[in-house]
C-alpha atoms as a PDB file:
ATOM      1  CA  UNK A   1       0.000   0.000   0.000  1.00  0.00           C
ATOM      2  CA  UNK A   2       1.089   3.461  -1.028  1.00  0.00           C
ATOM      3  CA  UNK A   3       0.116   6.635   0.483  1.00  0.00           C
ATOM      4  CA  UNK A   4       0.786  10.042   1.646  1.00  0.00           C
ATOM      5  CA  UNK A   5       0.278  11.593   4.926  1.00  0.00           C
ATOM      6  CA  UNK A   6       0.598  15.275   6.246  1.00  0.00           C
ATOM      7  CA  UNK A   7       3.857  16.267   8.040  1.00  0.00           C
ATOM      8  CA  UNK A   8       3.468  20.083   9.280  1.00  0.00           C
ATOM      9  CA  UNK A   9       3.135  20.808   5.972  1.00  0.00           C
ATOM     10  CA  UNK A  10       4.829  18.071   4.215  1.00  0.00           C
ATOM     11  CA  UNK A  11       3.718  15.195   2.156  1.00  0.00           C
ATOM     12  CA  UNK A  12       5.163  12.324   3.689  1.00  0.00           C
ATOM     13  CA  UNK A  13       5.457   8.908   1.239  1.00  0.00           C
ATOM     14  CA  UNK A  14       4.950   5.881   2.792  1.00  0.00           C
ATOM     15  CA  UNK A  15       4.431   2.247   1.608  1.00  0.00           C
ATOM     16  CA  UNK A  16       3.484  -0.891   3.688  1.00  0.00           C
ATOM     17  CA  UNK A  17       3.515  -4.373   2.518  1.00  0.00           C
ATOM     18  CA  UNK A  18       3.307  -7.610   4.055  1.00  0.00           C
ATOM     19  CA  UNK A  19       1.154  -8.491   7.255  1.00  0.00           C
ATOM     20  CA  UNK A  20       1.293  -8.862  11.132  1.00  0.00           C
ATOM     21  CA  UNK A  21       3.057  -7.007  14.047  1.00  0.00           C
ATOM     22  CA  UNK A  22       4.740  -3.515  12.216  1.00  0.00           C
ATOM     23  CA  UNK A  23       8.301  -3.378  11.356  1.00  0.00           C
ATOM     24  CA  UNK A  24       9.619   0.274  10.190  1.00  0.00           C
ATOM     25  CA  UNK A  25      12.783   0.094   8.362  1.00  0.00           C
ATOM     26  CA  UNK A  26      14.920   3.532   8.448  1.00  0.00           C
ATOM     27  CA  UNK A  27      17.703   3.307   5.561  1.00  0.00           C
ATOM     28  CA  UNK A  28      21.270   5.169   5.592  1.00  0.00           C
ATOM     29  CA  UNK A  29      22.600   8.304   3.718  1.00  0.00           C
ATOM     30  CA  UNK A  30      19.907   9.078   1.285  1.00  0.00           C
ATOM     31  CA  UNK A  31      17.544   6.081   1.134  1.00  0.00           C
ATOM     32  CA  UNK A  32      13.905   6.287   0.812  1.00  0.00           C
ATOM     33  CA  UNK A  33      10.970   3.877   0.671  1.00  0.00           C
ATOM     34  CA  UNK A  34      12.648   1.854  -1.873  1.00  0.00           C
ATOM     35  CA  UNK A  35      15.863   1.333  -1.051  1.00  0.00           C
ATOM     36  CA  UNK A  36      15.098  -1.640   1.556  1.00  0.00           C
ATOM     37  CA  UNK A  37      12.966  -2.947  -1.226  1.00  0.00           C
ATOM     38  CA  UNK A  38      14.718  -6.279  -1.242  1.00  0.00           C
ATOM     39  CA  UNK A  39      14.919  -7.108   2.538  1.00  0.00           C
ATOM     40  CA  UNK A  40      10.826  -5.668   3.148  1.00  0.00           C
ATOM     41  CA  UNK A  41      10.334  -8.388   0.781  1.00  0.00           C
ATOM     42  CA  UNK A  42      11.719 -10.819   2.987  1.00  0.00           C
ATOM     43  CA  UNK A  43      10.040  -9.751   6.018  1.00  0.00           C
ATOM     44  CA  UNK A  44       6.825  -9.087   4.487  1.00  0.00           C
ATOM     45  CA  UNK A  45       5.796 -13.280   5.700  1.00  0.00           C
ATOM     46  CA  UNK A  46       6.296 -12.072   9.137  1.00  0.00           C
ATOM     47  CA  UNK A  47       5.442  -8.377   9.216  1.00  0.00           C
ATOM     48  CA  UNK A  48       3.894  -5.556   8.059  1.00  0.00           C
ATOM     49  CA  UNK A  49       6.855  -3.852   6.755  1.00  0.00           C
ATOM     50  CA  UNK A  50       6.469   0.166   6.778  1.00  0.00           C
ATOM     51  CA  UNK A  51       9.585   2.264   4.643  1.00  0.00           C
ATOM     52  CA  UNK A  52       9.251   5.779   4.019  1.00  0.00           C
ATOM     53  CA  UNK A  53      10.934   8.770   1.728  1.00  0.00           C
ATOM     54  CA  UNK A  54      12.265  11.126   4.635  1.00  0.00           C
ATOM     55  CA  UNK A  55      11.183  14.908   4.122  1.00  0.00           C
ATOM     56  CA  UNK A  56      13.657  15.772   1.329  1.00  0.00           C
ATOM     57  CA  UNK A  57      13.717  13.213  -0.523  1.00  0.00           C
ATOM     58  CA  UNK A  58      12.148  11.683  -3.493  1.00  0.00           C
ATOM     59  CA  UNK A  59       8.635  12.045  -3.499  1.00  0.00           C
ATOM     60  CA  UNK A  60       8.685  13.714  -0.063  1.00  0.00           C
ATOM     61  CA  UNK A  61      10.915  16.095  -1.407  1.00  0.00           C
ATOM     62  CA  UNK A  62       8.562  19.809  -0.698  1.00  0.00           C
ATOM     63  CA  UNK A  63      10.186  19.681   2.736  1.00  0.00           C
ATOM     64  CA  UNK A  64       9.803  23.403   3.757  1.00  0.00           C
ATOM     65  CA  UNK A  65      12.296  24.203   6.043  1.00  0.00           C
ATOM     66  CA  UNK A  66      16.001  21.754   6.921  1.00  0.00           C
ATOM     67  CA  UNK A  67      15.239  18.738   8.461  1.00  0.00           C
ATOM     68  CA  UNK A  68      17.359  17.487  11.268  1.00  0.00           C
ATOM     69  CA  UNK A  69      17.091  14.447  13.448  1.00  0.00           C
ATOM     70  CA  UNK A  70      14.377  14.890  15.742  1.00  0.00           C
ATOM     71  CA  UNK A  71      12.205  16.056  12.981  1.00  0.00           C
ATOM     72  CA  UNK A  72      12.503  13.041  11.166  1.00  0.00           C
ATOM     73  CA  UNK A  73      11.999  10.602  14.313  1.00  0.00           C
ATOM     74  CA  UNK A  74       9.501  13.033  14.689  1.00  0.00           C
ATOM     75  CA  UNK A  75       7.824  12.132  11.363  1.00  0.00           C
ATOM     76  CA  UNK A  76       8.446   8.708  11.723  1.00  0.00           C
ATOM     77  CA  UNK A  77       6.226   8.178  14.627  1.00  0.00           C
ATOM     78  CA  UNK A  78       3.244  10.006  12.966  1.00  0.00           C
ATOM     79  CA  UNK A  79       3.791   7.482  10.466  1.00  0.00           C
ATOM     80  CA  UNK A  80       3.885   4.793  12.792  1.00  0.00           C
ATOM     81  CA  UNK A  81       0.585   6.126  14.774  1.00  0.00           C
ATOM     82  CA  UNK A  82      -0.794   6.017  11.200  1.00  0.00           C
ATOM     83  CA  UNK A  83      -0.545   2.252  11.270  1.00  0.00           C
ATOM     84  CA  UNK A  84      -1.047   0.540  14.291  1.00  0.00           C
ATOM     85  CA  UNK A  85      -1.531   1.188  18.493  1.00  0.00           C
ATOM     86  CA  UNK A  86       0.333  -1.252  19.516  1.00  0.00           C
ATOM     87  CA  UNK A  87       4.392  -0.888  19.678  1.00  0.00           C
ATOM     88  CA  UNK A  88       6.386  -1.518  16.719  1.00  0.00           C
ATOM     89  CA  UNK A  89       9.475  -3.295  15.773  1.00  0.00           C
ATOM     90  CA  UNK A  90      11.979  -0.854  14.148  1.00  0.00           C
ATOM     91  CA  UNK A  91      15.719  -1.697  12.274  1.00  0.00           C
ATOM     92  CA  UNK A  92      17.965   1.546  11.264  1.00  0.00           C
ATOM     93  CA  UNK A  93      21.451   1.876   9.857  1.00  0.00           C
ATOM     94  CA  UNK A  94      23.664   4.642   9.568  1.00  0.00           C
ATOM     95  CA  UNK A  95      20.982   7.738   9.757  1.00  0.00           C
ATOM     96  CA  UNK A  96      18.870   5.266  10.137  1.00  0.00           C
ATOM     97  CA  UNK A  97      19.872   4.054  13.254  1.00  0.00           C
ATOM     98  CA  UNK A  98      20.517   7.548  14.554  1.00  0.00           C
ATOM     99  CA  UNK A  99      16.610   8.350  13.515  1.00  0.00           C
ATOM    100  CA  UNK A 100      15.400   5.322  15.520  1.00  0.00           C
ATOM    101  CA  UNK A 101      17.879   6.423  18.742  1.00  0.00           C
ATOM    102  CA  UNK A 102      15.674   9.524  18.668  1.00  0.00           C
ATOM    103  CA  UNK A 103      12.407   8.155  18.133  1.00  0.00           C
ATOM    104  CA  UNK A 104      12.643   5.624  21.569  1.00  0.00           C
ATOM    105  CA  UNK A 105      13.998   9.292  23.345  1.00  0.00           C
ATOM    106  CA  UNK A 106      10.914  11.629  21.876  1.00  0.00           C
ATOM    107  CA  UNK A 107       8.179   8.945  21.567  1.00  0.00           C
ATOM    108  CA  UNK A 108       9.394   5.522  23.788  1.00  0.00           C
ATOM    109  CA  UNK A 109       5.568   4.220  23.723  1.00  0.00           C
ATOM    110  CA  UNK A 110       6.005   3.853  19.844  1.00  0.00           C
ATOM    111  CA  UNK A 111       9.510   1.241  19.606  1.00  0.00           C
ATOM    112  CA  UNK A 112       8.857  -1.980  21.292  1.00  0.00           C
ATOM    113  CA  UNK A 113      12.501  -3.094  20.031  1.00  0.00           C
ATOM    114  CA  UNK A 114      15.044  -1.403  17.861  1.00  0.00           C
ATOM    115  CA  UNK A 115      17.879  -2.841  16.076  1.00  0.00           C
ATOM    116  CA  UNK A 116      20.368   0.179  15.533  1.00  0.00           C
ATOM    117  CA  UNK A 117      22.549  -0.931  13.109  1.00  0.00           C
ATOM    118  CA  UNK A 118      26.231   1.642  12.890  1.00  0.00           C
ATOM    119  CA  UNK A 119      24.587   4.783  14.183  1.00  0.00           C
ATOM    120  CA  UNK A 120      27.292   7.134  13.084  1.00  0.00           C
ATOM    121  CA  UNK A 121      27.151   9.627  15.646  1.00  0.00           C
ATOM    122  CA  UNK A 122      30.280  10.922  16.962  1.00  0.00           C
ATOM    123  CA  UNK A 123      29.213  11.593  20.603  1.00  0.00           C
ATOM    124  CA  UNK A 124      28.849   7.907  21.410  1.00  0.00           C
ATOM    125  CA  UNK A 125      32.567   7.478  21.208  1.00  0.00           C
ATOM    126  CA  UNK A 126      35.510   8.659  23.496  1.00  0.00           C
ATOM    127  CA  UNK A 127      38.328  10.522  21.982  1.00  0.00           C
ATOM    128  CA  UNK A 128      40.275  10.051  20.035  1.00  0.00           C
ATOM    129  CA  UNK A 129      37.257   8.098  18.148  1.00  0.00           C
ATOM    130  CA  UNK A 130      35.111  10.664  18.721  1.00  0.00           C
ATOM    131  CA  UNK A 131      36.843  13.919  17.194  1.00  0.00           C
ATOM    132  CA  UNK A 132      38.132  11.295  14.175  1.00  0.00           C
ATOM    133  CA  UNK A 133      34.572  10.310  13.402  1.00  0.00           C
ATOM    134  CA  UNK A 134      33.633  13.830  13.858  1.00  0.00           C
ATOM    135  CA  UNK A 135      36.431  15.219  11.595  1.00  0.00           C
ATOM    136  CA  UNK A 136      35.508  12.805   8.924  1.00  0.00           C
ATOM    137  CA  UNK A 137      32.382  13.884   8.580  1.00  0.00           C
ATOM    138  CA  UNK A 138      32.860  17.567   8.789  1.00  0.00           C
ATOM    139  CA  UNK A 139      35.269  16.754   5.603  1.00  0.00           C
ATOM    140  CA  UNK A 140      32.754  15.439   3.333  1.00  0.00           C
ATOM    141  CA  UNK A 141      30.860  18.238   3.903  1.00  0.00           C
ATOM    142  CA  UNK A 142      33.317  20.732   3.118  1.00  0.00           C
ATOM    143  CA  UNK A 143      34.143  18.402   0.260  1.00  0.00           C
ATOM    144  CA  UNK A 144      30.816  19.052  -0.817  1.00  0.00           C
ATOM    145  CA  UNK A 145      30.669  22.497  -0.907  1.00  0.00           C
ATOM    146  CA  UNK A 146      33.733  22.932  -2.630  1.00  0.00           C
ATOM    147  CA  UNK A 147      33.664  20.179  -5.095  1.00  0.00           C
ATOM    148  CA  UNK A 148      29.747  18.817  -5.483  1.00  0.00           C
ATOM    149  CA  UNK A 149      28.479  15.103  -4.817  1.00  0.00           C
ATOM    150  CA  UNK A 150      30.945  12.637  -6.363  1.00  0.00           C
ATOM    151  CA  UNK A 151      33.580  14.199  -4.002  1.00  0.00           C
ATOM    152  CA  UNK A 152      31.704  13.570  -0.903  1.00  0.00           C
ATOM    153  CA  UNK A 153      30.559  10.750  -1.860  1.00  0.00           C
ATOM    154  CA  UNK A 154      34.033   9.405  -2.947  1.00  0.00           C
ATOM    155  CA  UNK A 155      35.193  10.748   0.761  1.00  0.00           C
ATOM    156  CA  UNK A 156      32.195   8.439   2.565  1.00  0.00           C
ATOM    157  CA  UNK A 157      32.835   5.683   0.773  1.00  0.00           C
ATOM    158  CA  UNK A 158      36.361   5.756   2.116  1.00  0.00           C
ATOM    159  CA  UNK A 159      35.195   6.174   5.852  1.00  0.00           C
ATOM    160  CA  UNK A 160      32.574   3.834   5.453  1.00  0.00           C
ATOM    161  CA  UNK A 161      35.088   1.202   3.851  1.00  0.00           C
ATOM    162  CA  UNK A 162      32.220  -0.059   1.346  1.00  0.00           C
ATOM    163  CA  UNK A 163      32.954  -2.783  -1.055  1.00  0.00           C
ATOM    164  CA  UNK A 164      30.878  -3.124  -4.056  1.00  0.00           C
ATOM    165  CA  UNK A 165      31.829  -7.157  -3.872  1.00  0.00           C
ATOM    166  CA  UNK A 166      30.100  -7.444  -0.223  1.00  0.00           C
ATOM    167  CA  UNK A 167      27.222  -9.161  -0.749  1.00  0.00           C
ATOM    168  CA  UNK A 168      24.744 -12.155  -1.465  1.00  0.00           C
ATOM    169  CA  UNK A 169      25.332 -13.874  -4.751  1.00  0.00           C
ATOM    170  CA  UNK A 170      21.896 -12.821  -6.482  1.00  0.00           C
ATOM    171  CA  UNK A 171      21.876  -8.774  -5.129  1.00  0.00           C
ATOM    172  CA  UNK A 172      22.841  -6.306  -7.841  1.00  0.00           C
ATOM    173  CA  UNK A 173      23.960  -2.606  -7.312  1.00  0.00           C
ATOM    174  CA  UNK A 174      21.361  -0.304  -7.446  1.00  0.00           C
ATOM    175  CA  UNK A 175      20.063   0.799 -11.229  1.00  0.00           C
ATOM    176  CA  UNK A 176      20.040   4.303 -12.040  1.00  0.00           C
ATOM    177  CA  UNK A 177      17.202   6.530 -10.249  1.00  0.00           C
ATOM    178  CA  UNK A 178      15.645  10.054 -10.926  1.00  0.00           C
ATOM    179  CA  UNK A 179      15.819  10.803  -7.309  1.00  0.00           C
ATOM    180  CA  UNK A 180      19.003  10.091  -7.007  1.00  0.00           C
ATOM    181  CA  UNK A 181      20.962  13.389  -7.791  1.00  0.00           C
ATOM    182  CA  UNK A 182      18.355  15.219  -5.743  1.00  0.00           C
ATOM    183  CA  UNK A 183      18.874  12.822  -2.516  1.00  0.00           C
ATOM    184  CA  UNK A 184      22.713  12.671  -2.090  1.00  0.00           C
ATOM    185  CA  UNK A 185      22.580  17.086  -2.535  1.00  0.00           C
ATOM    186  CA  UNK A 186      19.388  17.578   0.017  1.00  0.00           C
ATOM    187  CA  UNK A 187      21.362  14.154   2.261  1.00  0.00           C
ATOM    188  CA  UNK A 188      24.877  16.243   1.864  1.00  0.00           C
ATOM    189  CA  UNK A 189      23.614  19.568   2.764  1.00  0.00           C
ATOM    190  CA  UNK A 190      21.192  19.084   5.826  1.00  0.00           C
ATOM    191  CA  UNK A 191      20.966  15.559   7.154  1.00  0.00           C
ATOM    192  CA  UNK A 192      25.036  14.727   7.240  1.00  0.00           C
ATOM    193  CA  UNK A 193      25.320  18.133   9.384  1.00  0.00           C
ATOM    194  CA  UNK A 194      22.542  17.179  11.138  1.00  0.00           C
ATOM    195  CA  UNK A 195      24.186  13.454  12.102  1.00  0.00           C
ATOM    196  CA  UNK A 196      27.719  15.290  12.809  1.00  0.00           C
ATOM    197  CA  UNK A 197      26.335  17.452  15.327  1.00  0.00           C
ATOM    198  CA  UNK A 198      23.352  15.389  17.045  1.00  0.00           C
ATOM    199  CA  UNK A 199      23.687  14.310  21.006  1.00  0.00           C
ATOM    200  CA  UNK A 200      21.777  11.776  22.287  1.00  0.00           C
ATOM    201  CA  UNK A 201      19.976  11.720  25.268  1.00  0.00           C
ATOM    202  CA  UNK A 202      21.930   9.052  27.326  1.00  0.00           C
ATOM    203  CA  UNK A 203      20.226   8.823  30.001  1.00  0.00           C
ATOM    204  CA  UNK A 204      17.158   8.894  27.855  1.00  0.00           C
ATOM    205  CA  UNK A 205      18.601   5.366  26.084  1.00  0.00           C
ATOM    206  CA  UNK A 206      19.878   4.211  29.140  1.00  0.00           C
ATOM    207  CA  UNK A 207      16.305   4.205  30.570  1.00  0.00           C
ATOM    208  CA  UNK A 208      15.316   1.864  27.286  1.00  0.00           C
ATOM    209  CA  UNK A 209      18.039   0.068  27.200  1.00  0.00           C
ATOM    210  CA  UNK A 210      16.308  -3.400  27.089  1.00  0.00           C
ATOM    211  CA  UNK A 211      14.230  -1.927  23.943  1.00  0.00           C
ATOM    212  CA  UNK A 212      17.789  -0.778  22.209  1.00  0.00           C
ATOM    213  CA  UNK A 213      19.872  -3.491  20.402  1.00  0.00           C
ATOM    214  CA  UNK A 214      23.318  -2.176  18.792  1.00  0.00           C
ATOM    215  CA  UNK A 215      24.254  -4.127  15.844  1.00  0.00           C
ATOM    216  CA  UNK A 216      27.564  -3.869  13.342  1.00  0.00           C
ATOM    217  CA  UNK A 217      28.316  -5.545  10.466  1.00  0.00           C
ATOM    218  CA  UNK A 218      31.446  -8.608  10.374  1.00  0.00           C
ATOM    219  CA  UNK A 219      33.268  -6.411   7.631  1.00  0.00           C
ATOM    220  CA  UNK A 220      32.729  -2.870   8.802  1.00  0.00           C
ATOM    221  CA  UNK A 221      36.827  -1.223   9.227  1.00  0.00           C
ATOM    222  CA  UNK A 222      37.552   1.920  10.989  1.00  0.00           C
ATOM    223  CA  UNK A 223      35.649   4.295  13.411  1.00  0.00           C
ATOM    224  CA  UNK A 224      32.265   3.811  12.017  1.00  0.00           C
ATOM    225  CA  UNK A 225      32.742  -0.117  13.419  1.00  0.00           C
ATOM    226  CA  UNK A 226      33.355   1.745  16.755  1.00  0.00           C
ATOM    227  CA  UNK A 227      29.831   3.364  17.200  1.00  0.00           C
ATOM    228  CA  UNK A 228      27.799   0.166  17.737  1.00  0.00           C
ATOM    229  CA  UNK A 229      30.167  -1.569  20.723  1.00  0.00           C
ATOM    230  CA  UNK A 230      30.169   2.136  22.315  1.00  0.00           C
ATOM    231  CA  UNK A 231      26.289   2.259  22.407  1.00  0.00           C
ATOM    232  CA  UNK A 232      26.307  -1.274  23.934  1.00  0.00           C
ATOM    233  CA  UNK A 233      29.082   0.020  26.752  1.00  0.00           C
ATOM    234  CA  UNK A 234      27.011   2.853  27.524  1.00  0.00           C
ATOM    235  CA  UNK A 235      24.285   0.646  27.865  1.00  0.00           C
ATOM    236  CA  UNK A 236      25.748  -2.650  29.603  1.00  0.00           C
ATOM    237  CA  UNK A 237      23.777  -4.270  26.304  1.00  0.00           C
ATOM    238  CA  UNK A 238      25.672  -6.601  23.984  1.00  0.00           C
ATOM    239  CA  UNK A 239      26.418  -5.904  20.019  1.00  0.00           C
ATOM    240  CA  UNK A 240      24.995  -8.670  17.771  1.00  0.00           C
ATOM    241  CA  UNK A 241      27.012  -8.685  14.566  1.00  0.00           C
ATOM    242  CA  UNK A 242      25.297  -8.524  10.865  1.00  0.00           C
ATOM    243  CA  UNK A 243      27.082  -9.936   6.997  1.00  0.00           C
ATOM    244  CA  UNK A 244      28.914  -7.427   5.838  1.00  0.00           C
ATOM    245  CA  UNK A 245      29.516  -3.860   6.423  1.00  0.00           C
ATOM    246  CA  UNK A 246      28.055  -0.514   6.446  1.00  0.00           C
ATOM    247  CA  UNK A 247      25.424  -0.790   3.839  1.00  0.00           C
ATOM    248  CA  UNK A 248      24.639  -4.367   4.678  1.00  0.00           C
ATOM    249  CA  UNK A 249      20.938  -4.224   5.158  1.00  0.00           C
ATOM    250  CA  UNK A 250      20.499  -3.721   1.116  1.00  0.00           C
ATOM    251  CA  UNK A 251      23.625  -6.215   0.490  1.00  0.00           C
ATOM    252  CA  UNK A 252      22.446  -9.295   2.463  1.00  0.00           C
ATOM    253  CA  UNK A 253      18.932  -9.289   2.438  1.00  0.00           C
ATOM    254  CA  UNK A 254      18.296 -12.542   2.956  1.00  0.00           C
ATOM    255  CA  UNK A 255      20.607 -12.549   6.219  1.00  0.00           C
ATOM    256  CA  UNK A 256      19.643  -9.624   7.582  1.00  0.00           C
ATOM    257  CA  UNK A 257      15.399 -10.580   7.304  1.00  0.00           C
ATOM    258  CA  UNK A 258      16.873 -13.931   9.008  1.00  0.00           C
ATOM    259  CA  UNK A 259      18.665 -12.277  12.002  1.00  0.00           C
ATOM    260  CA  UNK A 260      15.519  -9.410  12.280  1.00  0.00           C
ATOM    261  CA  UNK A 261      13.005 -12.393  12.614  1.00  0.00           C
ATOM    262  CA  UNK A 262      14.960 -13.970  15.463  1.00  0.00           C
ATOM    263  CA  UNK A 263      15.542 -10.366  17.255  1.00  0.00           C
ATOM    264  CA  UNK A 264      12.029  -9.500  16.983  1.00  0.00           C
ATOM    265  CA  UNK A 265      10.542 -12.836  17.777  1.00  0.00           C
ATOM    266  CA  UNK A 266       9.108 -13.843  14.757  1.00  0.00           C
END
């Protein structure tokens, strides 16, 4: 099912498909509602799978004024109060994962569970991680500015250590996209900053702790692999480990709707 729904202001995209308990997926960088296309299938014996284009992107794209994070957990739960009462499951990587962090702080009632999968956000980690991480980032975006997309991109690639050859057999790269160049500039400008510079409420996740699981992926390299074990320390949890690395969730599909079954209970 496709449909819109009203955001202060903003058409928010949304799809579900599949049936049972709900399961919101939150993708990395500048994913929308069809960018976990290949895992929602997967799920979608066990769940009803929710994905959705955040403000700025693709056909959510009349956004109004810069998103940061709290407005996008923000949207998520109207989305999610959209669907059902009860408590949903929720999975997030990269900004993803740094969405759903906010979401259990601003609306707990919503998340039942959350699988938080390399939240990049540099205030989990103790320096020097945490000025590297933070240093990174503020690089791309400068990159950016001064030399457009395939720059930055070129830069997060490097930081995120991504490998084109990690992955399941049958998954191919992504095809070609007319949202794409419009993503990665509205992603670049406003939601990378907004990632760099977010704090989490600790004591806010410490309070949820059983509801927060911090997850990394077996091939993830450098401080990125860093974030997920220093969530877990903060929150005496442990880390389960995923396939692959940073962009995982869309590589190993198959795995990944596997391991989310037997986290969520289903």
């Amino acid at each position: 099912m496709e449909a819109d729904l009203d955001s202060d202001g903003t058409a928010l995209y949304h799809r579900t498909r599949g049936r049972g308990p709900i399961l919101l997926l939150l993708p990395g960088g500048d994913g929308d509602a069809d960018t976990y296309d290949r895992l929602a299938d997967h799920l979608a014996t066990d769940f009803t799978v929710a994905t959705f284009d955040r403000r700025g992107l693709s056909r959510s794209a009349d956004a109004g004024p810069p998103s940061d994070i709290s407005t996008h957990a923000d949207d998520a739960a109207q989305i999610l109060r959209t669907l059902s009462d009860a408590p949903a499951a929720v999975f997030g990587s990269s900004i993803g994962a740094v969405i759903a962090l906010e979401l259990l702080t601003r609306h707990p009632d919503l998340v039942r569970l959350a699988v938080v999968h390399e939240p990049p956000a540099a205030a989990l980690l103790s320096e020097p991680e945490r000025s590297e991480l933070a240093t990174a980032q503020y690089e791309i975006e400068q990159s950016h500015l001064a030399d457009g997309v395939p720059a930055a991109m070129a830069l997060f690639a490097r930081l995120a250590g991504l490998a084109v050859v990690d992955r399941e057999p049958d998954v191919d790269l992504p095809g070609p996209s007319p949202y794409r160049a419009g993503n990665l500039e509205y992603f670049l400008t406003h939601d990378a900053p907004a990632v760099r510079t977010y704090r989490p409420d600790t004591a806010a996740l410490r309070a949820r702790s059983s509801a927060i699981i911090p997850a990394v992926g077996a091939t993830t390299t450098g401080v990125i692999a860093r974030t997920a074990p220093a969530l877990a320390a903060l929150l005496e949890v442990s880390v389960v480990r995923f396939p692959g690395g940073h962009t995982g969730p869309r590589m190993y599909p198959r795995a990944y709707a596997q391991g989310l079954r037997e986290l969520f209970g289903s």
